[in-house]
C-alpha atoms as a PDB file:
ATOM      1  CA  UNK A   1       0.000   0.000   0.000  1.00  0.00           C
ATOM      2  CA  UNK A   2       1.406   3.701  -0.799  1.00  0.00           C
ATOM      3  CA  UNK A   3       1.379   6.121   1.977  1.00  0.00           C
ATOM      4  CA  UNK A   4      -1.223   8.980   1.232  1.00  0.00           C
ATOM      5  CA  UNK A   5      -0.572  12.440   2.559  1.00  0.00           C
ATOM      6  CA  UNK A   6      -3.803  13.031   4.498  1.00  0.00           C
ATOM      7  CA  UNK A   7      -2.473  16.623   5.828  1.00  0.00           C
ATOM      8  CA  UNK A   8      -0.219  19.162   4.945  1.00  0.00           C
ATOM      9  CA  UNK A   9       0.733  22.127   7.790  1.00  0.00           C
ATOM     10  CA  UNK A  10       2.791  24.835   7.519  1.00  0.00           C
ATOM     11  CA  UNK A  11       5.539  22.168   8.910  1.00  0.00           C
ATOM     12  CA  UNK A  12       4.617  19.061   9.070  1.00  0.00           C
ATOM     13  CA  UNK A  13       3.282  16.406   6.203  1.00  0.00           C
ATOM     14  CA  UNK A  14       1.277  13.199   7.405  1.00  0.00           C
ATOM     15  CA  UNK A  15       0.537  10.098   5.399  1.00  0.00           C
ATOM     16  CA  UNK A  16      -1.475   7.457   6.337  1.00  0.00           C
ATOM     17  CA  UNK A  17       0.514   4.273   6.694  1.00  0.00           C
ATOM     18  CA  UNK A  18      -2.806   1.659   7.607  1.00  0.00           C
ATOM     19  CA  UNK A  19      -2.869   1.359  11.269  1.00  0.00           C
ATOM     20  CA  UNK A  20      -0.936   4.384  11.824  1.00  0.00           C
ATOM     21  CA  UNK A  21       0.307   8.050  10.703  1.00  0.00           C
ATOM     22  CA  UNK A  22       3.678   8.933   9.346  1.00  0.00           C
ATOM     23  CA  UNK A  23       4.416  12.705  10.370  1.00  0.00           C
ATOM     24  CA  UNK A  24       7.401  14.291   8.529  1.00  0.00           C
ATOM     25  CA  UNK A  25       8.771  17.888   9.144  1.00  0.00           C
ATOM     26  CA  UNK A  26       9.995  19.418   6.140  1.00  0.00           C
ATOM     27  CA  UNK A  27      12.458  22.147   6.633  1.00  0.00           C
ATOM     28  CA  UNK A  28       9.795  24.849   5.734  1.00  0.00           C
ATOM     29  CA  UNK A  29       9.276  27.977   7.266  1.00  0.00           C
ATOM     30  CA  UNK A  30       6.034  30.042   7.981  1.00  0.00           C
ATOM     31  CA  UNK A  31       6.140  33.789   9.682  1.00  0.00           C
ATOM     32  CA  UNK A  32       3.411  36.428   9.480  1.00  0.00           C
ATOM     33  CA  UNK A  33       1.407  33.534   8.177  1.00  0.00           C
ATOM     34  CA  UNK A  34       2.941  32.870   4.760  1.00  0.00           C
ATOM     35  CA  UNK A  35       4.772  29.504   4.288  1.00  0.00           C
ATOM     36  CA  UNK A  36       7.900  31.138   2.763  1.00  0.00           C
ATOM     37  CA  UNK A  37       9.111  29.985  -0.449  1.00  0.00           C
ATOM     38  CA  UNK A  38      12.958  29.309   1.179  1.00  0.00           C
ATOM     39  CA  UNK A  39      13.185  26.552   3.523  1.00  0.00           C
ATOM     40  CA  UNK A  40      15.482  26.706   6.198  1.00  0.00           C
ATOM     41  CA  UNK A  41      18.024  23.418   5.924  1.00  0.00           C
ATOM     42  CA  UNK A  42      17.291  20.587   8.129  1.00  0.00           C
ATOM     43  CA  UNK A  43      14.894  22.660  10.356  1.00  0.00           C
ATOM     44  CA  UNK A  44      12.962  19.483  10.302  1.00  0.00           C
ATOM     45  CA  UNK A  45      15.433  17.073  11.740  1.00  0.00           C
ATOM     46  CA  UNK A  46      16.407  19.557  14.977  1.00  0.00           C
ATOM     47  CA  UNK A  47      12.439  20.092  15.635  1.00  0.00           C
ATOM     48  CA  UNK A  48      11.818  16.614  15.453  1.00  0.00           C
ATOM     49  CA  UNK A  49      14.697  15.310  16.958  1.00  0.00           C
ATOM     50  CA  UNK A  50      14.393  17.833  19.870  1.00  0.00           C
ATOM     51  CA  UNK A  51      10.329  16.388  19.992  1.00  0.00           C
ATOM     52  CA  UNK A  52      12.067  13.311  20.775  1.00  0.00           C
ATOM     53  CA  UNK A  53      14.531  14.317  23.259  1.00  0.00           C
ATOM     54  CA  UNK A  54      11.430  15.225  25.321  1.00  0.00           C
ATOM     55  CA  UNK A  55       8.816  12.880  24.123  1.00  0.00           C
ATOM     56  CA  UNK A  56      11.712   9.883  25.481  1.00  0.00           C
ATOM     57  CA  UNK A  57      12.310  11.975  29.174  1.00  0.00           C
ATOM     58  CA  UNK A  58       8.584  13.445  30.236  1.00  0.00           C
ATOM     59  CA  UNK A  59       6.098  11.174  32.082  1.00  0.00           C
ATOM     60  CA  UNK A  60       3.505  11.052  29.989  1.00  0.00           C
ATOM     61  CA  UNK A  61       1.760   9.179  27.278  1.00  0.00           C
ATOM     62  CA  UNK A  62       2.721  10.307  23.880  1.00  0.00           C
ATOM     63  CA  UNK A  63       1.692   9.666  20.418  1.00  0.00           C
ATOM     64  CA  UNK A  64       5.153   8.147  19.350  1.00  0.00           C
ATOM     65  CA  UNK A  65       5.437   4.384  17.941  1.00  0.00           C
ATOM     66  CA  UNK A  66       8.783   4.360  16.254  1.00  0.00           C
ATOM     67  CA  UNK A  67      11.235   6.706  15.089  1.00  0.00           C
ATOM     68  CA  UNK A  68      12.310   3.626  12.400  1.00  0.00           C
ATOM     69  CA  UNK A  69      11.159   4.251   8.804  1.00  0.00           C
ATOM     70  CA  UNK A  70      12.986   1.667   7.372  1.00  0.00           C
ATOM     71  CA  UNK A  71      10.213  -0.777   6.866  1.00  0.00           C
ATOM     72  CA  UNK A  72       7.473   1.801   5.678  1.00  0.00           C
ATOM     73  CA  UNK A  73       6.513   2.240   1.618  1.00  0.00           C
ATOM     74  CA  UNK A  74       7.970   5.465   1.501  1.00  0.00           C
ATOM     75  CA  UNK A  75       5.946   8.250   0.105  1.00  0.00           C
ATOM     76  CA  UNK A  76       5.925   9.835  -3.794  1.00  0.00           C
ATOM     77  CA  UNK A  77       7.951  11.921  -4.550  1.00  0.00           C
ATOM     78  CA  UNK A  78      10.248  11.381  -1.008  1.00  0.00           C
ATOM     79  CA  UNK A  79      13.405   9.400  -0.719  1.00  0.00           C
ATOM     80  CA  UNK A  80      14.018   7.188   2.331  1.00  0.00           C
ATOM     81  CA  UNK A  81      17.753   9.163   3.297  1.00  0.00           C
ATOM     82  CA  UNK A  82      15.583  12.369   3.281  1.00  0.00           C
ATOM     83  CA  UNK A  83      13.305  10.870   6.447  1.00  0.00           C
ATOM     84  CA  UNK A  84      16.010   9.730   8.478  1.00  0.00           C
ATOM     85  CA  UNK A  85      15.460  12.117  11.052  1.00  0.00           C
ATOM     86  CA  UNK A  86      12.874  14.085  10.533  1.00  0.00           C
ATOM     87  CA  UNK A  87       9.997  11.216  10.674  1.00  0.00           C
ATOM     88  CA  UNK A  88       7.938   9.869  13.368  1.00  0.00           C
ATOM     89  CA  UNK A  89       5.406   6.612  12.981  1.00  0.00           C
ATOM     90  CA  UNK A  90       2.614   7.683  15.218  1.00  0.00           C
ATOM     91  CA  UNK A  91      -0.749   6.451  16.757  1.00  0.00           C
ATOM     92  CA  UNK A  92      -3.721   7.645  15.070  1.00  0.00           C
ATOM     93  CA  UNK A  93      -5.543   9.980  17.202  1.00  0.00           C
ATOM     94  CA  UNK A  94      -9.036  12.063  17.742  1.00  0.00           C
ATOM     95  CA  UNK A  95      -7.279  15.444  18.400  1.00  0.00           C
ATOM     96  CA  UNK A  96      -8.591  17.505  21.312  1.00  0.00           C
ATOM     97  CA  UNK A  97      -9.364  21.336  18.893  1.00  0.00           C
ATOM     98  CA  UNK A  98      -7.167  23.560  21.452  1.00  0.00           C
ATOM     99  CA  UNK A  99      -4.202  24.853  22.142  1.00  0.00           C
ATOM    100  CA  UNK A 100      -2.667  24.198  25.144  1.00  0.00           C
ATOM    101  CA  UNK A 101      -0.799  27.486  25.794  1.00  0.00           C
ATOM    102  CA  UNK A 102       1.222  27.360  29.067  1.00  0.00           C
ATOM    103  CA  UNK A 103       3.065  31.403  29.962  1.00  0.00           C
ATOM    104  CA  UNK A 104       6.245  31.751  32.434  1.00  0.00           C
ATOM    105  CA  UNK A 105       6.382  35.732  31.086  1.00  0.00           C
ATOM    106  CA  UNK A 106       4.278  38.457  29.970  1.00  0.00           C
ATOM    107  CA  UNK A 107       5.574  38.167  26.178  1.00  0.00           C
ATOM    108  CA  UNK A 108       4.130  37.713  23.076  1.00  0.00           C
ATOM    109  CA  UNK A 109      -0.097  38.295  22.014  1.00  0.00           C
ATOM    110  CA  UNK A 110      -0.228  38.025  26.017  1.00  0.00           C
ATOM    111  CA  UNK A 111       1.776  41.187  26.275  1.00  0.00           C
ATOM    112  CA  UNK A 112      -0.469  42.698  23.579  1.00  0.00           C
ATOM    113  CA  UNK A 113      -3.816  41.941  25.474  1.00  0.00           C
ATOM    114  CA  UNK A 114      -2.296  42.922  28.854  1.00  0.00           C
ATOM    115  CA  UNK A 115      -0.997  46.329  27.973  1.00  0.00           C
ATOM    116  CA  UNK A 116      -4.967  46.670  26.027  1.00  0.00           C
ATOM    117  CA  UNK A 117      -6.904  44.919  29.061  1.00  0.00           C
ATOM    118  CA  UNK A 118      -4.681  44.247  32.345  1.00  0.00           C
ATOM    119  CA  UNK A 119      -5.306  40.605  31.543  1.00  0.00           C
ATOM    120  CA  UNK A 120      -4.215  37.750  29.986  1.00  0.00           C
ATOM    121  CA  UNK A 121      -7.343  35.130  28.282  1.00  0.00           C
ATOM    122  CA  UNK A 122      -9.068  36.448  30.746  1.00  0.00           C
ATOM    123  CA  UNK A 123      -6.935  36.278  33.145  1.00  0.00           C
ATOM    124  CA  UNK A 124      -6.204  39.846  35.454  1.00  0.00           C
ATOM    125  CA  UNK A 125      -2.626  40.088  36.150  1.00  0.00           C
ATOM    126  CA  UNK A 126      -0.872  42.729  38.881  1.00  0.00           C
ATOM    127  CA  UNK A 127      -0.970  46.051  37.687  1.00  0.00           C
ATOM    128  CA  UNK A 128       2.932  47.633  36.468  1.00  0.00           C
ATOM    129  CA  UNK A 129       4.042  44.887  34.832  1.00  0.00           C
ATOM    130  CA  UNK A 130       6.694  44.981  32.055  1.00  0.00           C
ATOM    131  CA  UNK A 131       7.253  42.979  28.600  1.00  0.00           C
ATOM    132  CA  UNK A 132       9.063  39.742  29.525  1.00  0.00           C
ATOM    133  CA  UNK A 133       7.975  39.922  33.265  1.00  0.00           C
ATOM    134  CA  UNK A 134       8.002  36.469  34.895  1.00  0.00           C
ATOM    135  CA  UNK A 135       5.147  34.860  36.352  1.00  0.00           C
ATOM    136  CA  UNK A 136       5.479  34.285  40.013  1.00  0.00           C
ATOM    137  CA  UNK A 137       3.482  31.314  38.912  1.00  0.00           C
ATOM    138  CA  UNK A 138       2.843  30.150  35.037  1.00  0.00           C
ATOM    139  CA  UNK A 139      -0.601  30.819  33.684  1.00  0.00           C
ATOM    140  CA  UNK A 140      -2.788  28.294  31.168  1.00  0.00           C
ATOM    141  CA  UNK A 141      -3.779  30.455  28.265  1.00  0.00           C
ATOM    142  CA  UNK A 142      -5.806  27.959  25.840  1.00  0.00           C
ATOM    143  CA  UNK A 143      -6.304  28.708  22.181  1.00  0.00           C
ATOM    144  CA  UNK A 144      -8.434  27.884  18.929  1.00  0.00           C
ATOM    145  CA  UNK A 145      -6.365  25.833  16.786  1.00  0.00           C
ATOM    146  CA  UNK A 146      -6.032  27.572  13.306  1.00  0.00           C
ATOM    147  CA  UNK A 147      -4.907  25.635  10.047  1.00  0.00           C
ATOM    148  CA  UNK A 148      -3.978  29.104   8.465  1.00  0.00           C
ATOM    149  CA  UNK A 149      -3.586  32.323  10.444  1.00  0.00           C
ATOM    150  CA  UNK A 150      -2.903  32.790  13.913  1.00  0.00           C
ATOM    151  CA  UNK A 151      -4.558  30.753  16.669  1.00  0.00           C
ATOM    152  CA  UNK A 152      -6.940  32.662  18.696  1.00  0.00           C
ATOM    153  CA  UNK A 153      -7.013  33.397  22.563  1.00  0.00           C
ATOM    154  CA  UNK A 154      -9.855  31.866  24.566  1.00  0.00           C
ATOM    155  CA  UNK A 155     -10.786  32.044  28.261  1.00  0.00           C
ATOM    156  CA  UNK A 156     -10.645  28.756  30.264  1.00  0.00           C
ATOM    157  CA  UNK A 157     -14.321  29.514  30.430  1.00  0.00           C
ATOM    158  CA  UNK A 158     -14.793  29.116  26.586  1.00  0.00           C
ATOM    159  CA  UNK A 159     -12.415  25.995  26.229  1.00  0.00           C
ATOM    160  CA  UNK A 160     -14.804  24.438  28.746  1.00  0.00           C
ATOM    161  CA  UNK A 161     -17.756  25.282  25.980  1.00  0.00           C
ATOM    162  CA  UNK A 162     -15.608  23.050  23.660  1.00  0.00           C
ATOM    163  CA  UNK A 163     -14.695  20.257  25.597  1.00  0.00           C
ATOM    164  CA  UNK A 164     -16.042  20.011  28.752  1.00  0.00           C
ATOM    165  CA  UNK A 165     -15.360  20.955  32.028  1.00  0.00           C
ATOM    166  CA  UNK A 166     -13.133  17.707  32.813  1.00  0.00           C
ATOM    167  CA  UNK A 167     -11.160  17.455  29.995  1.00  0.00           C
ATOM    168  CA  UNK A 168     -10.414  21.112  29.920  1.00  0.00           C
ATOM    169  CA  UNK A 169      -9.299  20.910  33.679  1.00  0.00           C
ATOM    170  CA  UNK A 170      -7.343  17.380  32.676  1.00  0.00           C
ATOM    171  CA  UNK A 171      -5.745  19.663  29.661  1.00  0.00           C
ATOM    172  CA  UNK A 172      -4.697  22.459  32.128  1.00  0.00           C
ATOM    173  CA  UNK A 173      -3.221  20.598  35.028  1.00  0.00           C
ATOM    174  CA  UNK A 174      -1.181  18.072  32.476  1.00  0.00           C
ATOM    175  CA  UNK A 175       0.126  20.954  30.339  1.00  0.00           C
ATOM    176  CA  UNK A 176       1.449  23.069  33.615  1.00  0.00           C
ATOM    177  CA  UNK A 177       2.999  20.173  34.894  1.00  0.00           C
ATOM    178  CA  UNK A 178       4.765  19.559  31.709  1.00  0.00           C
ATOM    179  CA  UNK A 179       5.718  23.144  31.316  1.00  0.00           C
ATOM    180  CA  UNK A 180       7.374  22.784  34.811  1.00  0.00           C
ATOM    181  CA  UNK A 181       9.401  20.130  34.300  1.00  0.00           C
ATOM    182  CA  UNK A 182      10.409  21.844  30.676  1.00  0.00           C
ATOM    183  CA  UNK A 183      11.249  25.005  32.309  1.00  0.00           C
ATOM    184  CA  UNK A 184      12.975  23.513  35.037  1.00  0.00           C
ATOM    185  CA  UNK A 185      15.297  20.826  33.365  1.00  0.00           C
ATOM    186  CA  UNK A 186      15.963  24.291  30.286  1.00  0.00           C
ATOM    187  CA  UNK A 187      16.668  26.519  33.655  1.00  0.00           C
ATOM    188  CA  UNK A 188      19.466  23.650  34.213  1.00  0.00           C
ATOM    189  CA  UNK A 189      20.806  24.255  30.427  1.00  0.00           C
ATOM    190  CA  UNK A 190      21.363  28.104  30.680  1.00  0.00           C
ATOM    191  CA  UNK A 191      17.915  28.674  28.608  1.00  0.00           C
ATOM    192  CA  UNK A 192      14.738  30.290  29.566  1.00  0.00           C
ATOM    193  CA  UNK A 193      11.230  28.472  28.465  1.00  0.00           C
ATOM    194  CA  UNK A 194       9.632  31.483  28.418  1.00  0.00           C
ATOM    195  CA  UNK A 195       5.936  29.771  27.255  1.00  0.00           C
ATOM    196  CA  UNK A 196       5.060  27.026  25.139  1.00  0.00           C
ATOM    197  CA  UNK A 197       1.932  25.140  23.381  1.00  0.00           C
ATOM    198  CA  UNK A 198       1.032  21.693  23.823  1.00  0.00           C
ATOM    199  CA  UNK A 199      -1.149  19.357  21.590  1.00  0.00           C
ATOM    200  CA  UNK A 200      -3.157  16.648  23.082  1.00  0.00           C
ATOM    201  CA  UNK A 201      -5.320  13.594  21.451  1.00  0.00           C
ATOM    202  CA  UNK A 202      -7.493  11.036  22.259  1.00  0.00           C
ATOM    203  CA  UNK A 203      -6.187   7.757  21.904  1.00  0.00           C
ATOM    204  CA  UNK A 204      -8.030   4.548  23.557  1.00  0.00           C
ATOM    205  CA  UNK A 205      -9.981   6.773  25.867  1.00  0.00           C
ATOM    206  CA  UNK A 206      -6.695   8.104  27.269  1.00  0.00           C
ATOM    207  CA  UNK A 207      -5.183  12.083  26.773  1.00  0.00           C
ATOM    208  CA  UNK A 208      -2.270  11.574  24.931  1.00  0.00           C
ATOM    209  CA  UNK A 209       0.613  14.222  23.840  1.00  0.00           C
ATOM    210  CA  UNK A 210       0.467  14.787  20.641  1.00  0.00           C
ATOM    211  CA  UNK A 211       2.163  16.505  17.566  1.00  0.00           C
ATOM    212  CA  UNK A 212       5.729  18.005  18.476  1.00  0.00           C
ATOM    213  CA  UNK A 213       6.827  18.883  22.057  1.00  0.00           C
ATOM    214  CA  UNK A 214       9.083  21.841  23.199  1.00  0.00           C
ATOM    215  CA  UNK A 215      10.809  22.905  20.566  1.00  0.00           C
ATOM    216  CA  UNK A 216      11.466  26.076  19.395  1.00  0.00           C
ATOM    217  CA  UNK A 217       8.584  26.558  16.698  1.00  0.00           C
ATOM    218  CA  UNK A 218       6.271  25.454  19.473  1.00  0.00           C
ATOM    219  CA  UNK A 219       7.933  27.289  22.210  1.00  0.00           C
ATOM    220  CA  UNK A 220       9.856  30.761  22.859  1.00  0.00           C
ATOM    221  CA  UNK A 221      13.328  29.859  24.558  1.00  0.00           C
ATOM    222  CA  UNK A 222      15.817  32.479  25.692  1.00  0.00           C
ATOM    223  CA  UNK A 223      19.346  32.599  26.926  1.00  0.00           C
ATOM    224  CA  UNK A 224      19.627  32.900  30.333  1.00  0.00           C
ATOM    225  CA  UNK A 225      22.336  34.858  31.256  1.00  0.00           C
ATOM    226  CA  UNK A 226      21.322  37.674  28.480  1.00  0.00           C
ATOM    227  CA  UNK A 227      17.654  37.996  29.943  1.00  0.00           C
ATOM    228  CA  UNK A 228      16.297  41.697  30.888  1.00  0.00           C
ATOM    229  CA  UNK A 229      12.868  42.196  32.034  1.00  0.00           C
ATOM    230  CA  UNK A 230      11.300  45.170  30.072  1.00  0.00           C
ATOM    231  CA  UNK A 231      12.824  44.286  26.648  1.00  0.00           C
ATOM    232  CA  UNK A 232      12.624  41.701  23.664  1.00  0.00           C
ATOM    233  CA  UNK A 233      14.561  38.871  24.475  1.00  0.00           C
ATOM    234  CA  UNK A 234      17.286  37.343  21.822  1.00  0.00           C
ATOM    235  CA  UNK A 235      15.880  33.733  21.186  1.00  0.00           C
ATOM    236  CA  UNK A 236      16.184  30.230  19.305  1.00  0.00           C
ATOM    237  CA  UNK A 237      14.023  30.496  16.811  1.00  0.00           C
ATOM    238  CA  UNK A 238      12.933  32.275  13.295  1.00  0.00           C
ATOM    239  CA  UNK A 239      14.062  36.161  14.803  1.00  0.00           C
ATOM    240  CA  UNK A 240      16.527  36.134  11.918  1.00  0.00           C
ATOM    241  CA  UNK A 241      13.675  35.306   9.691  1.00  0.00           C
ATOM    242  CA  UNK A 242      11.500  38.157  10.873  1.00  0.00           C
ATOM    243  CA  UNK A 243      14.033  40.988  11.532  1.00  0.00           C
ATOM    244  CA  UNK A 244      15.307  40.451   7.827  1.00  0.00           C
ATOM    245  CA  UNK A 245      11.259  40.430   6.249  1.00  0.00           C
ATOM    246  CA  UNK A 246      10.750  43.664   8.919  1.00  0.00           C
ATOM    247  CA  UNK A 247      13.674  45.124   7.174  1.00  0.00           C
ATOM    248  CA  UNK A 248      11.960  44.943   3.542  1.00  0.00           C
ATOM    249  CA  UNK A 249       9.324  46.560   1.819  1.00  0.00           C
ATOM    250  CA  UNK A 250       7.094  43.400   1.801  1.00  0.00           C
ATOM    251  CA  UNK A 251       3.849  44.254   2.588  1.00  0.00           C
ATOM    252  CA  UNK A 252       3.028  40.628   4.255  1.00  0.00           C
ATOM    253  CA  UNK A 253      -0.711  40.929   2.731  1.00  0.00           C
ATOM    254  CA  UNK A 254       1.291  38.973  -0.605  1.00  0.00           C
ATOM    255  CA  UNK A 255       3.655  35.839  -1.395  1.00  0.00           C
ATOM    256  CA  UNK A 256       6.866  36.383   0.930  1.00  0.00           C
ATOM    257  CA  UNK A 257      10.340  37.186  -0.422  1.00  0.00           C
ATOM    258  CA  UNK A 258      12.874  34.182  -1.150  1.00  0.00           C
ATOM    259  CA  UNK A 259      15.234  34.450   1.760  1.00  0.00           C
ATOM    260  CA  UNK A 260      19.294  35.439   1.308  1.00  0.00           C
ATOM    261  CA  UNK A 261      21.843  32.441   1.998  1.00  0.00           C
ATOM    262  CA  UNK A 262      23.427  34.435   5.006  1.00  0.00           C
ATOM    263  CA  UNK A 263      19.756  34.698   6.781  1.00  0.00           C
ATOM    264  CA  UNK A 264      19.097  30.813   6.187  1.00  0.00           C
ATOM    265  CA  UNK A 265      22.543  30.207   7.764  1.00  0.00           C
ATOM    266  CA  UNK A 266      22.289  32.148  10.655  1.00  0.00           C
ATOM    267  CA  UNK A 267      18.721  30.697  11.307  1.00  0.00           C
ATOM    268  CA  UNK A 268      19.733  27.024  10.987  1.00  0.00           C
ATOM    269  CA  UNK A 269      22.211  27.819  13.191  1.00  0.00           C
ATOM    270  CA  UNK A 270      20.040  29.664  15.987  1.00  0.00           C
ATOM    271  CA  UNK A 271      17.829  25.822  15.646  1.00  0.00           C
ATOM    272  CA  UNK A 272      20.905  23.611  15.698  1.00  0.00           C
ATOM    273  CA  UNK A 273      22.435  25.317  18.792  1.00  0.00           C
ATOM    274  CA  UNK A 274      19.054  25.208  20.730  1.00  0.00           C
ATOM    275  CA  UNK A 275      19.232  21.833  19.702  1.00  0.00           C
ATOM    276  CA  UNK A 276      22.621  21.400  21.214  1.00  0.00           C
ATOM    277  CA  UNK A 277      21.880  23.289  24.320  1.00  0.00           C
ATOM    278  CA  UNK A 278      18.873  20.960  25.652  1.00  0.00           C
ATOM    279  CA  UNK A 279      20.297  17.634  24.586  1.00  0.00           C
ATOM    280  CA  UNK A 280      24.017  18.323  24.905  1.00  0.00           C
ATOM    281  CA  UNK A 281      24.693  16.249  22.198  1.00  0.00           C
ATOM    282  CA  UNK A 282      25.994  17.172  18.492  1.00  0.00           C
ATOM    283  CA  UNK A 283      23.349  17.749  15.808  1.00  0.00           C
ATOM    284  CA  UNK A 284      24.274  14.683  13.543  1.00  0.00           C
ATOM    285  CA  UNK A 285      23.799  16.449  10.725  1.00  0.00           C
ATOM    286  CA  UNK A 286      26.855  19.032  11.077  1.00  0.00           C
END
C-alpha cells in the first residue's frame, strides 16, 4: 500500500501508513502567516529530533510508535535518506481542537492583550508589569487551533464550551505540569522556556501528547544569562527570519520574499544550537 498524505501544515506532512500516521517535518518555514518559499536546511530534523529528546524523558503518554522508517513504503515523490530524522510513525488519534498554551512571562499576544486589558485570556494580572515579566506562577492560556492564520485566545471559560469541564481541567493541570518540568530541566541548560503550546489527542480513551513537544517553533526559549525584564529577548528560533522580512518593503498581505543564503545560515544555526543546548549532544547532521 502507498502512503497517502492526508495533511499538509505549515511544517509538518502526514501520510497514512494503515494502522498508523507517518508525520514528517519538512524544513519549511512560515512567519506572518505565509509559508515562505525558502526553507530553512534541516529545520525538520532539529524540531523533530528535539520532539524526541522530550517525548523519550517526560512522564507522559505520547503519540510516538517508532522513530524507524525503514520498513514503511515510503511516500511519492520522497526518498528514504531524506526521512532519516525528521519522521515519526505515530498512533492515530481524535485530536482535542485547542491549544494548550502554558506562559512563564508576559511576552508575546499576552503582552499585547495585557498592555490593552490588564489581563491575559481572561486572566487579570498585577498592575505595572513589564514585557518579559516572569510569572510568580505560570498561567494556562488555551487557544483555537487555526490551520492558516494565527490561533486565537480563549478564556478557560470558553475551552470548557468546547470540551467540557473535565477534559479542559485534565488539559490544564497536564500541560502546567509539563511546562514545569520543561522550564525547570531548560533553567538547568542556561535557557529560559519562556511559554510554550502543547497538543493533546485522544487515543483509547486516554489524553495523549500529541504533535511536536518543546521545541522552538512550538515554544519561545531564551538565553539565560542575556535575559532583561522590560525588553525583547534574543531567542532560538525564526528572529533572523523576521528581523530580515521587517527590514523589507514586503507588505506581508502577498507571497513572501525568497530568503538570502546568510539569513538561512544564521537561522539554521540559531535551531541547531538550541538543539545542542537541551540535549548536549551534536546535531548529527553538522
Amino acid at each position: 500500500m502507498n502512503s497517502t498524505l492526508v495533511r499538509k501544515g505549515k511544517v509538518r506532512n502526514v501520510y497514512d501508513l494503515g494502522d498508523h500516521f507517518l508525520m514528517v517535518a519538512t524544513d519549511r518555514i512560515s512567519a506572518f502567516d505565509w509559508i515562505l518559499p525558502t526553507e530553512i536546511t534541516d529545520k525538520g530534523r532539529v524540531l523533530n529530533m528535539i520532539s524526541m529528546f522530550w517525548f523519550d524523558r517526560l512522564p507522559v503518554e505520547n503519540h510516538v510508535v517508532s522513530v524507524d522508517v525503514s520498513n514503511i513504503d515510503v511516500p511519492d515523490g520522497l526518498d528514504a535518506e531524506w526521512l532519516q530524522g525528521r519522521s515519526m510513525i505515530v498512533k492515530k488519534c481524535e485530536v482535542v481542537p485547542i491549544e494548550c498554551v502554558v506562559r512563564g512571562y508576559l511576552v508575546g499576544s499576552g503582552w499585547k492583550d495585557y498592555q490593552n486589558t490588564g489581563s491575559v485570556c481572561g486572566i487579570d494580572l498585577p498592575s505595572g508589569l513589564q514585557n518579559c515579566a516572569r510569572f510568580e506562577e505560570p498561567i494556562f492560556t488555551p487557544a483555537t487551533k487555526a490551520e492558516s492564520g494565527h490561533d486565537e485566545n480563549i478564556s478557560f471559560e470558553q475551552m470548557v464550551d468546547v470540551v467540557g469541564q473535565e477534559t479542559a481541567e485534565t488539559l490544564r493541570e497536564k500541560s502546567l505540569e509539563i511546562y514545569s518540568r520543561g522550564r525547570e530541566y531548560a533553567q538547568e541548560q542556561g535557557l529560559i522556556l519562556a511559554d510554550t503550546k502543547f497538543e493533546w489527542g485522544w487515543h483509547d480513551g486516554e489524553l495523549i501528547l500529541i504533535d511536536e513537544v518543546l521545541t522552538p517553533d512550538s515554544s519561545r526559549y531564551w538565553p539565560a544569562d542575556q535575559y532583561q525584564e522590560g525588553q525583547n529577548q534574543p531567542s532560538f528560533d525564526k528572529q533572523f527570519v523576521r528581523e530580515y522580512l521587517e527590514s523589507t518593503d514586503w507588505d506581508k498581505n502577498s507571497p513572501a520574499p525568497a530568503l538570502p543564503e546568510e539569513i538561512v545560515t544564521s537561522t539554521r544555526q540559531k535551531y541547531v544550537d538550541a538543539y545542542q543546548m537541551l540535549t548536549k549532544e551534536t546535531f548529527p547532521w553538522g
